[in-house]
N, C-alpha and C. Protein backbone atom coordinates (compact mmCIF):
# COMPACT_ATOMS: atom_id res chain seq x y z
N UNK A 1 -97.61 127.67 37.86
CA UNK A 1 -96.49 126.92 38.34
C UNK A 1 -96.58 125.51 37.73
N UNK A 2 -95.95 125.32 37.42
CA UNK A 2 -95.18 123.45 36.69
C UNK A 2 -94.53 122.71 37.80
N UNK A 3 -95.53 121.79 38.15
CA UNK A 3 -94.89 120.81 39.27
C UNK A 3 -94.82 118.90 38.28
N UNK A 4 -93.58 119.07 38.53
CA UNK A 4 -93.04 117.20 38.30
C UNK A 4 -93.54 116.34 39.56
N UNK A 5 -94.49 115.18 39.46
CA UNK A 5 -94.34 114.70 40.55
C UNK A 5 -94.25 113.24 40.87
N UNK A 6 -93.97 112.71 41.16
CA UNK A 6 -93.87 110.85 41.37
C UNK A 6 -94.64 110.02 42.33
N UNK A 7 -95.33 109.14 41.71
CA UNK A 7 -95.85 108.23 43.12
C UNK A 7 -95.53 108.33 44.23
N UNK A 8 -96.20 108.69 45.62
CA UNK A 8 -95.32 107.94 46.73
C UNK A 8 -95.28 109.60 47.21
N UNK A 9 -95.13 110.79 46.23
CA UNK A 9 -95.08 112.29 46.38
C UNK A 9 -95.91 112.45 48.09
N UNK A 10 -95.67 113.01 49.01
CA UNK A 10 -96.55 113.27 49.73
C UNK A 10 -97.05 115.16 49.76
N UNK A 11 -98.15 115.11 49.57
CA UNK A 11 -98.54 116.83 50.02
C UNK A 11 -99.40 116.57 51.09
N UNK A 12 -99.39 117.65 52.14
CA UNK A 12 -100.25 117.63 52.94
C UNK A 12 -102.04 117.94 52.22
N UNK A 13 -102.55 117.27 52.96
CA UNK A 13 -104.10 117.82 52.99
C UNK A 13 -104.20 119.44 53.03
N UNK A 14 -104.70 120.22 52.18
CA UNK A 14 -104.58 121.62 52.27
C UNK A 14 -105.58 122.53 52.15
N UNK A 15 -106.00 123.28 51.91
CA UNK A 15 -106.99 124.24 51.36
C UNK A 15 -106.62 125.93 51.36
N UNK A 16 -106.96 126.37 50.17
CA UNK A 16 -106.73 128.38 50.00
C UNK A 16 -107.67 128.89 50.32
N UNK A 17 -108.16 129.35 51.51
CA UNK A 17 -108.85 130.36 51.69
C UNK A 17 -109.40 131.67 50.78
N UNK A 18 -108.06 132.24 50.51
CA UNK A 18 -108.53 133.60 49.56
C UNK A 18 -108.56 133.27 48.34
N UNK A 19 -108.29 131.99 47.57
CA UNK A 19 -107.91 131.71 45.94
C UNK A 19 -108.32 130.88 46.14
N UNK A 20 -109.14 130.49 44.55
CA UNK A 20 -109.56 129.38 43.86
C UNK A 20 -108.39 128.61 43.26
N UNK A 21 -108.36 127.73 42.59
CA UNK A 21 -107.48 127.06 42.74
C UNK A 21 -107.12 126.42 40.79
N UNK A 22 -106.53 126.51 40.35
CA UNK A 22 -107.00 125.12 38.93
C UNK A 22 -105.70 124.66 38.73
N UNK A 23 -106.14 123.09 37.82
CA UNK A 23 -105.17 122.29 37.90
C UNK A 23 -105.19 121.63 37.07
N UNK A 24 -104.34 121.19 35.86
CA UNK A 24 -104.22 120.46 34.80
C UNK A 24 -103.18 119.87 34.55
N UNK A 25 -103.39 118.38 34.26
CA UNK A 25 -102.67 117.56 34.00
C UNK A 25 -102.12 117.67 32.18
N UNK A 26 -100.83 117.94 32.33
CA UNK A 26 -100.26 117.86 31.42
C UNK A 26 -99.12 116.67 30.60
N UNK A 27 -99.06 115.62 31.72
CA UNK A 27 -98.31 114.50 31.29
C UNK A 27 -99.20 113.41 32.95
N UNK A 28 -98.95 112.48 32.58
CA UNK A 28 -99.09 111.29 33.62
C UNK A 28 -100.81 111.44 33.76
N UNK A 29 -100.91 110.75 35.20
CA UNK A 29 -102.02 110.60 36.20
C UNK A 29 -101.96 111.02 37.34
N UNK A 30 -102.85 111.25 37.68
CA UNK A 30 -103.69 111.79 39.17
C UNK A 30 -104.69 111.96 39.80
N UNK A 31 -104.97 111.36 41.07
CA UNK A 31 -106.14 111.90 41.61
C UNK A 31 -106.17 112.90 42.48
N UNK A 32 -107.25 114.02 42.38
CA UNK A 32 -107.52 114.89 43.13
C UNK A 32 -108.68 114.62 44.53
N UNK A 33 -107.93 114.48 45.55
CA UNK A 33 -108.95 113.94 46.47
C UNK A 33 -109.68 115.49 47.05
N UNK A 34 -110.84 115.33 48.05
CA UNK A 34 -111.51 116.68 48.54
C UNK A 34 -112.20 115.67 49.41
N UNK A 35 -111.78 116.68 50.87
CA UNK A 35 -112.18 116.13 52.07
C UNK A 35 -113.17 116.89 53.11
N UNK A 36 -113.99 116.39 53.54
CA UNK A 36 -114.79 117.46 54.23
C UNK A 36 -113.92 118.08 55.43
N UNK A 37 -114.91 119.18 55.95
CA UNK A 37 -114.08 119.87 57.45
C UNK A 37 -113.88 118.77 58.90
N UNK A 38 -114.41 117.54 58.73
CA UNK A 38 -114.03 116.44 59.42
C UNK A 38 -113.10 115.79 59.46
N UNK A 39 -112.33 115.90 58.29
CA UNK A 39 -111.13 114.88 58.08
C UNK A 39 -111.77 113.54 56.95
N UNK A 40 -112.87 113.69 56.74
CA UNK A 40 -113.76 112.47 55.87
C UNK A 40 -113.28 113.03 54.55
N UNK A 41 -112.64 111.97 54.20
CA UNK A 41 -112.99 111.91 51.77
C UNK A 41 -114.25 112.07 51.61
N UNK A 42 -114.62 113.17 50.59
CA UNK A 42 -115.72 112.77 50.25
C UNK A 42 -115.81 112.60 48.78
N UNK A 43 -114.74 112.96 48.28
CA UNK A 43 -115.15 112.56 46.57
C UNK A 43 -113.35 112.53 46.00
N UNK A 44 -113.33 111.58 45.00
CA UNK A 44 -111.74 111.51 43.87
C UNK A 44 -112.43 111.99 42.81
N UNK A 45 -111.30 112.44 42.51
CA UNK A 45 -111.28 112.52 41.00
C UNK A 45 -110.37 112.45 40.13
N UNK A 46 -110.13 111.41 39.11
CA UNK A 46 -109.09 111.04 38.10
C UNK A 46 -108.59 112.40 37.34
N UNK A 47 -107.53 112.66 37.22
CA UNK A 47 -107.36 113.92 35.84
C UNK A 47 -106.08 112.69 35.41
N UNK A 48 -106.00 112.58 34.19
CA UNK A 48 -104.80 112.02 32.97
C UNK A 48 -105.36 112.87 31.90
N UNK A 49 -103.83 113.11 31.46
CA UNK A 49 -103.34 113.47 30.21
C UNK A 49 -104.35 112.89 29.29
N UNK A 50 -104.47 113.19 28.05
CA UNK A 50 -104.95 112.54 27.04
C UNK A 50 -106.18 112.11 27.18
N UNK A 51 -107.34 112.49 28.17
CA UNK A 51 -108.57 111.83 29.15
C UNK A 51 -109.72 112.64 28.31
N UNK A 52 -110.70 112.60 28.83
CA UNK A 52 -111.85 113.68 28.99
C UNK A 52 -111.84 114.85 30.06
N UNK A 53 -110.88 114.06 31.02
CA UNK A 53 -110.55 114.98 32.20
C UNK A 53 -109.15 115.02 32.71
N UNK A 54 -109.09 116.20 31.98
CA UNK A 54 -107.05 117.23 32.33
C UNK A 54 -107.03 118.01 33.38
N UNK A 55 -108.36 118.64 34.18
CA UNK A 55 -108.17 119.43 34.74
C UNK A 55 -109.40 119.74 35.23
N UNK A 56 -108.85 120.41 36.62
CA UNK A 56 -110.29 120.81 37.72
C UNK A 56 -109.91 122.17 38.49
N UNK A 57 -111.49 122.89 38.32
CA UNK A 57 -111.19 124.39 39.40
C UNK A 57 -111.55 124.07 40.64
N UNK A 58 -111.05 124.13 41.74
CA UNK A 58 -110.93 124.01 43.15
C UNK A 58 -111.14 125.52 43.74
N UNK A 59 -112.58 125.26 44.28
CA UNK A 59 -113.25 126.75 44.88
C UNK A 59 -112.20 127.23 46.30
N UNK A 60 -112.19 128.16 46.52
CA UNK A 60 -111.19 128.67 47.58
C UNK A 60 -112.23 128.23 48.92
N UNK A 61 -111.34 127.17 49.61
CA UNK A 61 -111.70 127.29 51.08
C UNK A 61 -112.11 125.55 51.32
N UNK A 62 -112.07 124.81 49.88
CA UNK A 62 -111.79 123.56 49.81
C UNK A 62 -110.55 122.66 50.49
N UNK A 63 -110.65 121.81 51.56
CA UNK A 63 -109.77 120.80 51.57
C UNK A 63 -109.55 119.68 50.14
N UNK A 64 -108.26 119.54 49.96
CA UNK A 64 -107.69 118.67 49.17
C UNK A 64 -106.71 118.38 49.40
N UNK A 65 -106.32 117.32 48.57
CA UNK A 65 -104.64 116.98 48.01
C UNK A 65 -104.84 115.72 47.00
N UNK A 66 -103.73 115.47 46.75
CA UNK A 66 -103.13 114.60 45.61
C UNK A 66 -102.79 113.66 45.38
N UNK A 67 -102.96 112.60 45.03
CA UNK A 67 -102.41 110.94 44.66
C UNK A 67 -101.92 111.10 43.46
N UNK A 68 -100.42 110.76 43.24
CA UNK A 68 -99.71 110.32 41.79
C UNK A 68 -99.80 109.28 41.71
N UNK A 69 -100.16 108.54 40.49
CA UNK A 69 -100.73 107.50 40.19
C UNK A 69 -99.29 107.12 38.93
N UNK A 70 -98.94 108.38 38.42
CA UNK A 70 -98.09 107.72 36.95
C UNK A 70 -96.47 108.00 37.45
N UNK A 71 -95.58 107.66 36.93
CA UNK A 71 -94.41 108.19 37.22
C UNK A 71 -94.24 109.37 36.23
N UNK A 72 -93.41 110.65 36.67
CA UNK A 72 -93.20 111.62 35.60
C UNK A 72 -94.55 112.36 35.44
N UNK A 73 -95.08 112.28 36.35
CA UNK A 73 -96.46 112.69 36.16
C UNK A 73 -96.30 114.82 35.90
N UNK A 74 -96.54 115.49 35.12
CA UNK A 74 -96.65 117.09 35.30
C UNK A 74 -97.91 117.51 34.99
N UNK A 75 -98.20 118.37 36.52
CA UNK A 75 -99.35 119.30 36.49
C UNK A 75 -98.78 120.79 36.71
N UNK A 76 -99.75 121.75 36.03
CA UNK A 76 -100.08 123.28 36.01
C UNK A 76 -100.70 123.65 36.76
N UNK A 77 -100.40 124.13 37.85
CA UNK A 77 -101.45 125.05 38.87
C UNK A 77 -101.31 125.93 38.85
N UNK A 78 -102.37 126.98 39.20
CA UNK A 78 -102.29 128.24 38.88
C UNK A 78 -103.51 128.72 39.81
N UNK A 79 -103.14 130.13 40.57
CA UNK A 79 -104.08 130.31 42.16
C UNK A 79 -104.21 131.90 41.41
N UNK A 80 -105.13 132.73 42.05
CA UNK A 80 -105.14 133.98 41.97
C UNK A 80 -104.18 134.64 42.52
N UNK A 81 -103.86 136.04 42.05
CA UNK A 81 -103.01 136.61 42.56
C UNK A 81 -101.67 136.00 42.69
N UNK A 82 -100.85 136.49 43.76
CA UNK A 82 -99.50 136.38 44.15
C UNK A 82 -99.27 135.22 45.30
N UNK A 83 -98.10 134.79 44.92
CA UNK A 83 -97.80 133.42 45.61
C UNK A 83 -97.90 133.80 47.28
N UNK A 84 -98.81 132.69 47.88
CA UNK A 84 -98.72 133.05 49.27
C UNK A 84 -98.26 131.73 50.25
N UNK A 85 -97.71 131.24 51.06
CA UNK A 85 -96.91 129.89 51.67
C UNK A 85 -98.56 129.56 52.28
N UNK A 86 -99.07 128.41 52.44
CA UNK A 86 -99.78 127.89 53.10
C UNK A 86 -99.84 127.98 54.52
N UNK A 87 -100.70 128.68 55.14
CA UNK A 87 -100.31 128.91 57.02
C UNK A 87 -101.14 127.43 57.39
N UNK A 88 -100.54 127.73 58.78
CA UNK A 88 -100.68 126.28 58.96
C UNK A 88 -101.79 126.04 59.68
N UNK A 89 -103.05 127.16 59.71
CA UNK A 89 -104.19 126.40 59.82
C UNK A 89 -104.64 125.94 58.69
N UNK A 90 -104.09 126.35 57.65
CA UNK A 90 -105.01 125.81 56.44
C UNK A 90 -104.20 124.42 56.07
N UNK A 91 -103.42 123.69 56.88
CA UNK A 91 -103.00 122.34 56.53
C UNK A 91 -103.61 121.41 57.66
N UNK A 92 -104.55 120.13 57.13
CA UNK A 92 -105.16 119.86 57.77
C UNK A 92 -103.95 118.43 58.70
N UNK A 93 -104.43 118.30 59.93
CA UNK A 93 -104.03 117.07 60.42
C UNK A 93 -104.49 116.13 60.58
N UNK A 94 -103.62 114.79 60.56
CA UNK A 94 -104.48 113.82 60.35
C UNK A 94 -104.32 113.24 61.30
């Protein structure tokens, strides 16, 4: 899937249970945040275009989400298998 996205974008905090996850930056900036089962950050990570780092695999059962940093920013994600909607234990609250 090809997502456009803009500063300011909000996604919830999320995680896939049954799928791993990957993600590459193909235009702009972004950080990939990963949060423990507390609600705590525990690590960013930059992906830009043109970088050393375009892209990250996200193990299934990871909390994350996303900071747009560039305008026009496009990332590639791509999950195993067939598209499934996020249930809503796997969206965390804050």
């Amino acid at each position: 899937m090809l997502n456009t996205l803009e500063p300011g974008t909000q996604l919830p905090i999320h995680r896939h249970l049954k799928t791993s996850e990957t993600c590459l930056i193909l235009r702009g900036a972004a950080e990939e945040i990963f949060y423990d089962d507390s609600r705590k950050e525990r690590e960013r990570l930059l992906l830009k275009s043109n970088s050393d780092c375009i892209g990250i695999q996200i193990s299934a059962g990871v909390w994350h989400g996303i900071e747009v940093l560039e305008s026009g920013t496009v990332i590639f994600e791509a999950k195993d298998g067939t598209y499934e909607p996020i249930s809503t234990e796997n969206i965390m609250n804050i």
